[in-house]
Protein backbone atom coordinates (compact mmCIF):
# COMPACT_ATOMS: atom_id res chain seq x y z
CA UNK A 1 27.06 123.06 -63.94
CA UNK A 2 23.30 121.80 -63.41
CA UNK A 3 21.09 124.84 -65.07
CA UNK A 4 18.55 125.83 -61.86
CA UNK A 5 14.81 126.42 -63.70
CA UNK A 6 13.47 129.45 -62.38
CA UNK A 7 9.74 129.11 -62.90
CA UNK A 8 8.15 132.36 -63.57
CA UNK A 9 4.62 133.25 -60.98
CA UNK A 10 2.39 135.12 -62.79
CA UNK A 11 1.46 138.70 -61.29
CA UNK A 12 -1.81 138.85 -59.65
CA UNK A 13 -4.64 140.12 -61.27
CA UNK A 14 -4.64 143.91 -59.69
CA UNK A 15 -8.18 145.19 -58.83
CA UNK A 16 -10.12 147.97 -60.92
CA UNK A 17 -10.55 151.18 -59.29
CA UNK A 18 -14.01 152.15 -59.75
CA UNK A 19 -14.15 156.00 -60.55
CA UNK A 20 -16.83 157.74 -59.24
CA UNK A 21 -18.34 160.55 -61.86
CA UNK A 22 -16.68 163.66 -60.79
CA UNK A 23 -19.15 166.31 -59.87
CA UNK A 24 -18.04 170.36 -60.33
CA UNK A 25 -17.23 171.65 -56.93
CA UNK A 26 -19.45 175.05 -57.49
CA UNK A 27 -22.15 172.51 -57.67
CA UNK A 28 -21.07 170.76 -54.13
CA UNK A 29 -21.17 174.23 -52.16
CA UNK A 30 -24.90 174.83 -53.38
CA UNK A 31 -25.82 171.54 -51.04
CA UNK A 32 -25.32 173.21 -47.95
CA UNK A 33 -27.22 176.18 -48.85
CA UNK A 34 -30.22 174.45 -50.34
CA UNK A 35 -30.92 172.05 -47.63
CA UNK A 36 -30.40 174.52 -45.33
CA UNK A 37 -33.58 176.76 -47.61
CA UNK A 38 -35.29 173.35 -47.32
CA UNK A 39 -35.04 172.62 -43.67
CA UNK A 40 -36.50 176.80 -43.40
CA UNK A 41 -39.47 176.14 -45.50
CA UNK A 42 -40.21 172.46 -43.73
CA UNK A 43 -39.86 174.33 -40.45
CA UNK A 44 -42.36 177.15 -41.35
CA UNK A 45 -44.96 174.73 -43.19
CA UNK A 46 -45.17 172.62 -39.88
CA UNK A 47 -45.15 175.67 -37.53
CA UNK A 48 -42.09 175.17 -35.48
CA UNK A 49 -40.91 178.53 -37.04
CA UNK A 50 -43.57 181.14 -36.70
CA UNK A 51 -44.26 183.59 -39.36
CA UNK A 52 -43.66 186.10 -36.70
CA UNK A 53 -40.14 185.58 -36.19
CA UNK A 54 -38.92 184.80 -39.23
CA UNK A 55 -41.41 184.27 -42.65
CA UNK A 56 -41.08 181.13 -45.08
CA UNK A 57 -38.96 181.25 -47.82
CA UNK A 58 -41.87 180.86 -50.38
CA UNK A 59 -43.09 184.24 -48.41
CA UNK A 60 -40.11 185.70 -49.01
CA UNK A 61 -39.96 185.21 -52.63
CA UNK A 62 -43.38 186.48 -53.15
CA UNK A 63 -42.79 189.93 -51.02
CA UNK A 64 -39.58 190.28 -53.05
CA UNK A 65 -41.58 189.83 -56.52
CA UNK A 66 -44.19 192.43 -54.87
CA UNK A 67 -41.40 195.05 -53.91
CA UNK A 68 -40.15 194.62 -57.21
CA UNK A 69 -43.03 194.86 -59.25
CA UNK A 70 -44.06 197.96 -57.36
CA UNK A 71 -40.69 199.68 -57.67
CA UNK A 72 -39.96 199.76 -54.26
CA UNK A 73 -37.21 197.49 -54.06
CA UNK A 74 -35.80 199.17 -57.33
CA UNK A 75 -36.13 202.50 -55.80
CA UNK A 76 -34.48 201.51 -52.03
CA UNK A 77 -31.47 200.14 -54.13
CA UNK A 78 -30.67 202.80 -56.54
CA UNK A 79 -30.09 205.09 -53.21
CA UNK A 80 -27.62 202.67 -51.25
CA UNK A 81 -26.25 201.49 -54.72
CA UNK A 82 -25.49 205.54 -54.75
CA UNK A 83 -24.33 206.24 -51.37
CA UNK A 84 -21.84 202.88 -51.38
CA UNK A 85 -20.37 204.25 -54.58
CA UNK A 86 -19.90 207.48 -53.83
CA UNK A 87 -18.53 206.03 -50.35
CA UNK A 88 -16.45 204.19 -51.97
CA UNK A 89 -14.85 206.59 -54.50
CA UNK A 90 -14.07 208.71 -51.66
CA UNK A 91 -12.55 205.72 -49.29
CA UNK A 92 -10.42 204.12 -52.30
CA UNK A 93 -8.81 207.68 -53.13
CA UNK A 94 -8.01 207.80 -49.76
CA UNK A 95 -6.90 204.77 -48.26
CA UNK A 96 -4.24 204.53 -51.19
CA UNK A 97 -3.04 207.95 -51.23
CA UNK A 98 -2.20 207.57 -47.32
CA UNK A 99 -0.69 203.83 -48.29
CA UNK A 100 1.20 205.79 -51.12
CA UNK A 101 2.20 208.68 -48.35
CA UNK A 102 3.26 206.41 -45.44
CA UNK A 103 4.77 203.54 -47.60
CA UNK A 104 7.41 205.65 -49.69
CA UNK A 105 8.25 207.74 -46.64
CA UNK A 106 9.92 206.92 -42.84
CA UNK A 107 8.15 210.60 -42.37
CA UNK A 108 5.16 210.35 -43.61
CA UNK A 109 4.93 206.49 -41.73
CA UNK A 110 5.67 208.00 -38.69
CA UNK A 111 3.23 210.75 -38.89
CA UNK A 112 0.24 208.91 -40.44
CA UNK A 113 0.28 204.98 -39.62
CA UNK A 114 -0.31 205.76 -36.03
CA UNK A 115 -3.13 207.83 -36.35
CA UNK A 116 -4.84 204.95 -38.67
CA UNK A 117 -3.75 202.24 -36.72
CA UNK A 118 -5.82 204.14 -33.87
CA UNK A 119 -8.54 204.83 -36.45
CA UNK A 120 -9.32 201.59 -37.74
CA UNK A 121 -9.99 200.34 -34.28
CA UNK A 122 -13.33 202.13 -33.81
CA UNK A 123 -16.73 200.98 -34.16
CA UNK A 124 -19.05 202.26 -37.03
CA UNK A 125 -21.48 202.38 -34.26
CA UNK A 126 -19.49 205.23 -32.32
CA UNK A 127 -19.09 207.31 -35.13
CA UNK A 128 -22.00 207.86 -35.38
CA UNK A 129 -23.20 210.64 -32.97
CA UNK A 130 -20.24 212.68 -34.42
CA UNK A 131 -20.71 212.43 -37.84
CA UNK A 132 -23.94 213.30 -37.08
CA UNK A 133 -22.98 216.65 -35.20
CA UNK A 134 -20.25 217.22 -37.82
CA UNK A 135 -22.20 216.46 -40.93
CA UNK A 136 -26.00 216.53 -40.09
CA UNK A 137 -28.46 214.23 -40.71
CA UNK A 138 -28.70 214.46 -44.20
CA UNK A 139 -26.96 211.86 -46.87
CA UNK A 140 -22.97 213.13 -46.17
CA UNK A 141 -22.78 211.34 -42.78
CA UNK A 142 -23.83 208.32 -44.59
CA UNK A 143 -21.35 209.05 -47.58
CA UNK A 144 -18.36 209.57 -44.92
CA UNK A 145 -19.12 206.34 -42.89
CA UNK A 146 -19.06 203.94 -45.96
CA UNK A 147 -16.06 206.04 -47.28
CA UNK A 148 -14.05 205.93 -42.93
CA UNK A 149 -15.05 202.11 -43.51
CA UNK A 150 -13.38 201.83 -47.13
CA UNK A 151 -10.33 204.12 -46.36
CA UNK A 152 -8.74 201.70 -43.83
CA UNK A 153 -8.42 197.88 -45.12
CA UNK A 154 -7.44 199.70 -48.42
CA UNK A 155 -5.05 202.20 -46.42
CA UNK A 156 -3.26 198.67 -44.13
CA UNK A 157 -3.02 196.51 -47.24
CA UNK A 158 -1.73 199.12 -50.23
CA UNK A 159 0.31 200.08 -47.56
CA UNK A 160 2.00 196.63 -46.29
CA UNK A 161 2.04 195.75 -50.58
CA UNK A 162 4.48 198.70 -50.51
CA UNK A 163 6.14 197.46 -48.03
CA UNK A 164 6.77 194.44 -49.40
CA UNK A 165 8.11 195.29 -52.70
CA UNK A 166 11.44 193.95 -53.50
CA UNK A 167 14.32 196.13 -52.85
CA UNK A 168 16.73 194.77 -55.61
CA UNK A 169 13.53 196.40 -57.66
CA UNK A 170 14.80 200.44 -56.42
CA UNK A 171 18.05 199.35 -57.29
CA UNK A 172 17.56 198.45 -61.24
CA UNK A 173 14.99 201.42 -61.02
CA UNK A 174 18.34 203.43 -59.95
CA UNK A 175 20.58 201.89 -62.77
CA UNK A 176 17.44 202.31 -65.28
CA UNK A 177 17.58 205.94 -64.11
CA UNK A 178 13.62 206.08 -63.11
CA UNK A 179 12.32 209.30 -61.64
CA UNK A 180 9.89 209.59 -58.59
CA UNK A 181 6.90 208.80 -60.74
CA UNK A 182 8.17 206.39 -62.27
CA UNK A 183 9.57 204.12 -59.97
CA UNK A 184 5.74 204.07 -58.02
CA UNK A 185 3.93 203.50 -61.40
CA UNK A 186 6.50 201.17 -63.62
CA UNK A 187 7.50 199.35 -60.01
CA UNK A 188 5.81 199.95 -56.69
CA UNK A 189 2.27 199.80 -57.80
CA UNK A 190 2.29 196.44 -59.68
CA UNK A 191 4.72 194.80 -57.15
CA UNK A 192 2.05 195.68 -54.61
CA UNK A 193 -0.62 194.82 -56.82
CA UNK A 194 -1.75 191.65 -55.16
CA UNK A 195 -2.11 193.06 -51.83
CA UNK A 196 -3.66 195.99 -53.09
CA UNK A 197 -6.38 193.73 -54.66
CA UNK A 198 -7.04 191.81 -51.08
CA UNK A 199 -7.49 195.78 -49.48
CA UNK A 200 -10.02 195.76 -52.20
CA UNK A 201 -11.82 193.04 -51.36
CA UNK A 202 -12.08 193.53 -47.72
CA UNK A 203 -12.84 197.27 -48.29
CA UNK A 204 -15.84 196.25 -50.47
CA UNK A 205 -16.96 193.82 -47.95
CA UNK A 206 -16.78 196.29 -45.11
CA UNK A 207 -18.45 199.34 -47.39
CA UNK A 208 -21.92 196.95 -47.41
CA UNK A 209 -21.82 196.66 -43.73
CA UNK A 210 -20.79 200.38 -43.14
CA UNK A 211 -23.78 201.17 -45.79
CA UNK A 212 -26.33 198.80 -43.52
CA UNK A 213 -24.99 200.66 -40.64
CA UNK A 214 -25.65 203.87 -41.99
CA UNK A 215 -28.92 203.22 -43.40
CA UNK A 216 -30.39 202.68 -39.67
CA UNK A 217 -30.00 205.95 -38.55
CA UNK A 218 -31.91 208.87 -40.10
CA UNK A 219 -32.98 207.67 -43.62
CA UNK A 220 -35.45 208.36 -45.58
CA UNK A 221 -34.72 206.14 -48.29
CA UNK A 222 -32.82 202.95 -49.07
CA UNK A 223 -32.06 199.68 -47.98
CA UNK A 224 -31.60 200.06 -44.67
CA UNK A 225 -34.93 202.65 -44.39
CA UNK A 226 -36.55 199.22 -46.31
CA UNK A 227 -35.66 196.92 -43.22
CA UNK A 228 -36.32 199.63 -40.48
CA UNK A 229 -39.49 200.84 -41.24
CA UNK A 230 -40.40 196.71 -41.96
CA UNK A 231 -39.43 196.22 -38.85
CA UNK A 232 -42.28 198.79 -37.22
CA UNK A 233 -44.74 196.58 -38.21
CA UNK A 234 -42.83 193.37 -37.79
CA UNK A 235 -42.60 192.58 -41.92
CA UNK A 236 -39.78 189.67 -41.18
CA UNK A 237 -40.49 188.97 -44.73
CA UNK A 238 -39.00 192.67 -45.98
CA UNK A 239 -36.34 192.35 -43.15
CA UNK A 240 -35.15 189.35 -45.36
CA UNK A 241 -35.51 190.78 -48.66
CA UNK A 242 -33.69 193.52 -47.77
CA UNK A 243 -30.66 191.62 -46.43
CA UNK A 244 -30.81 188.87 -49.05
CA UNK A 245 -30.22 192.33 -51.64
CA UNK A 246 -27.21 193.12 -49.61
CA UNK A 247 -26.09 189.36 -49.51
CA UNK A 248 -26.10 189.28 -53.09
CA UNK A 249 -24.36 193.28 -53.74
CA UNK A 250 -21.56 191.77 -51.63
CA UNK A 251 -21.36 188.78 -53.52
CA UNK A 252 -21.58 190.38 -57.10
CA UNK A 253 -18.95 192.96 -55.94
CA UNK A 254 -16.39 190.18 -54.67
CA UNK A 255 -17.16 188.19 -57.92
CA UNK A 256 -16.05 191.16 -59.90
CA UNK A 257 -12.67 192.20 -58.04
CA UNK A 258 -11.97 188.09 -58.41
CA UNK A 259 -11.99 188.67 -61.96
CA UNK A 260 -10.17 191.39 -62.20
CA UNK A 261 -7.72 189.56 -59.68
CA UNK A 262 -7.63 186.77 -62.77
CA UNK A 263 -6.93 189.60 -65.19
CA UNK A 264 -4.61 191.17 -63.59
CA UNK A 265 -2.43 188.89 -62.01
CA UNK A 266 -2.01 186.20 -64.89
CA UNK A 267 1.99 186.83 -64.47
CA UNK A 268 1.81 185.82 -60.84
CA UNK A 269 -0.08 182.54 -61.78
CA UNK A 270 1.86 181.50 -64.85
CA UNK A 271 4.80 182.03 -62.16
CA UNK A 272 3.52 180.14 -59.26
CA UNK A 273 2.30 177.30 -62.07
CA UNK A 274 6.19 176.45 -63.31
């Protein structure tokens, strides 16, 4: 038999990839906002923006490290910092104790989740007149709006958390011989955990706004008194401050329930990780 010579080719030289430094995403998402600061100051420096409708950022800056200096800004947030957690002490009690109410009962769903459902519909602007008539004009109609706007998103996500607890769970709660208490603190409440903690997100989101709402109507001090009476003599420049302070509450706040999110919830990602 005549041996055939296989002649071996020789690979071709593959190509480098060139890898581009990698940059820290929190870094990329401060692009958008800076240029965006940027384009503000270019278009007040060249006048296309008027200082009338809307003051430079470098004006901004300097009326915030005026308000601060003076104690004003200090003062205006210690009130709304007060009202929003008072607010929201009263909403958070609430909104689970209903979730707790209507999710461990077919009665107590059929008798509450209607009425909320209804509820959570309505406008902070229309509660207004009635709080008003029911509580005054003093700081408890502001306390009840922040805690109406709290009570809900808590009340619809503890509640659907409950909801979606596993039922296999009752049964080894059954076999372990768990009372009533027991069952909603060793098994309900952590099983709904994680949608308890998105309630509490979107309730702290929605007590800022129901605070800003509040703070409009018949208040003598705060935030919102800050950017109304600025707005009688056309201060664009408070009007900013003030809402960059509530910007950055709501932030801070949804930083914090993140981390306790991270805390909390390490099973759930050590799970979801295998």
């Amino acid at each position: 038999m005549s041996s055939v010579a296989v002649q071996a080719r020789p690979f071709a030289a593959r190509p480098r990839l060139v890898r581009l430094p990698s940059v820290p995403i929190s870094w990329v998402r401060l692009i958008s906002p800076v240029l965006l600061v940027v384009l503000w100051q270019l278009a007040s420096a060249t006048g296309v923006l008027s200082e009338r409708l809307l003051a430079s950022p470098v004006t901004v800056v300097k009326t915030a490290g005026d308000l601060i200096a003076d104690g004003t800004l200090i003062d205006a947030l210690t009130v709304s910092l007060q009202r929003a957690a008072f607010g929201f002490a009263i909403g958070a009690v609430a909104g689970i104790a209903l979730a707790l109410a209507a999710g461990l009962s077919r009665v107590g769903e059929s008798l509450l989740d209607p009425i909320l459902q209804m509820l959570r519909t309505l406008p902070f602007y229309g509660l207004i007149p009635l709080f008003i008539l029911w509580f005054g004009i003093g700081e408890l109609p502001k306390i009840v709006l922040v805690a109406f706007g709290v009570a809900i998103p808590l009340y619809l996500n503890t509640f659907a958390g409950i909801r979606s607890v596993d039922g296999k769970l009752a049964e080894v709660a059954q076999v372990q011989q768990l009372g009533r208490a027991a069952l909603i603190r060793h098994i309900v409440l952590p099983g709904a955990l994680p949608q308890v903690l998105v309630g509490l997100r979107q309730s702290l989101g929605v007590a800022w706004l129901a605070l800003i709402v509040a703070e409009q109507v018949n208040a003598d001090a705060g935030l919102g008194y800050l950017i109304n009476n600025a707005r009688e003599f056309l201060r664009t420049d408070v009007i900013v401050v003030g809402l960059l302070v509530y910007s950055v509450l709501g932030l801070l706040t949804d930083a914090f329930v993140r981390l306790i999110e991270r805390r909390a919830l390490v099973w759930r990602r050590g799970f979801l990780a295998r």
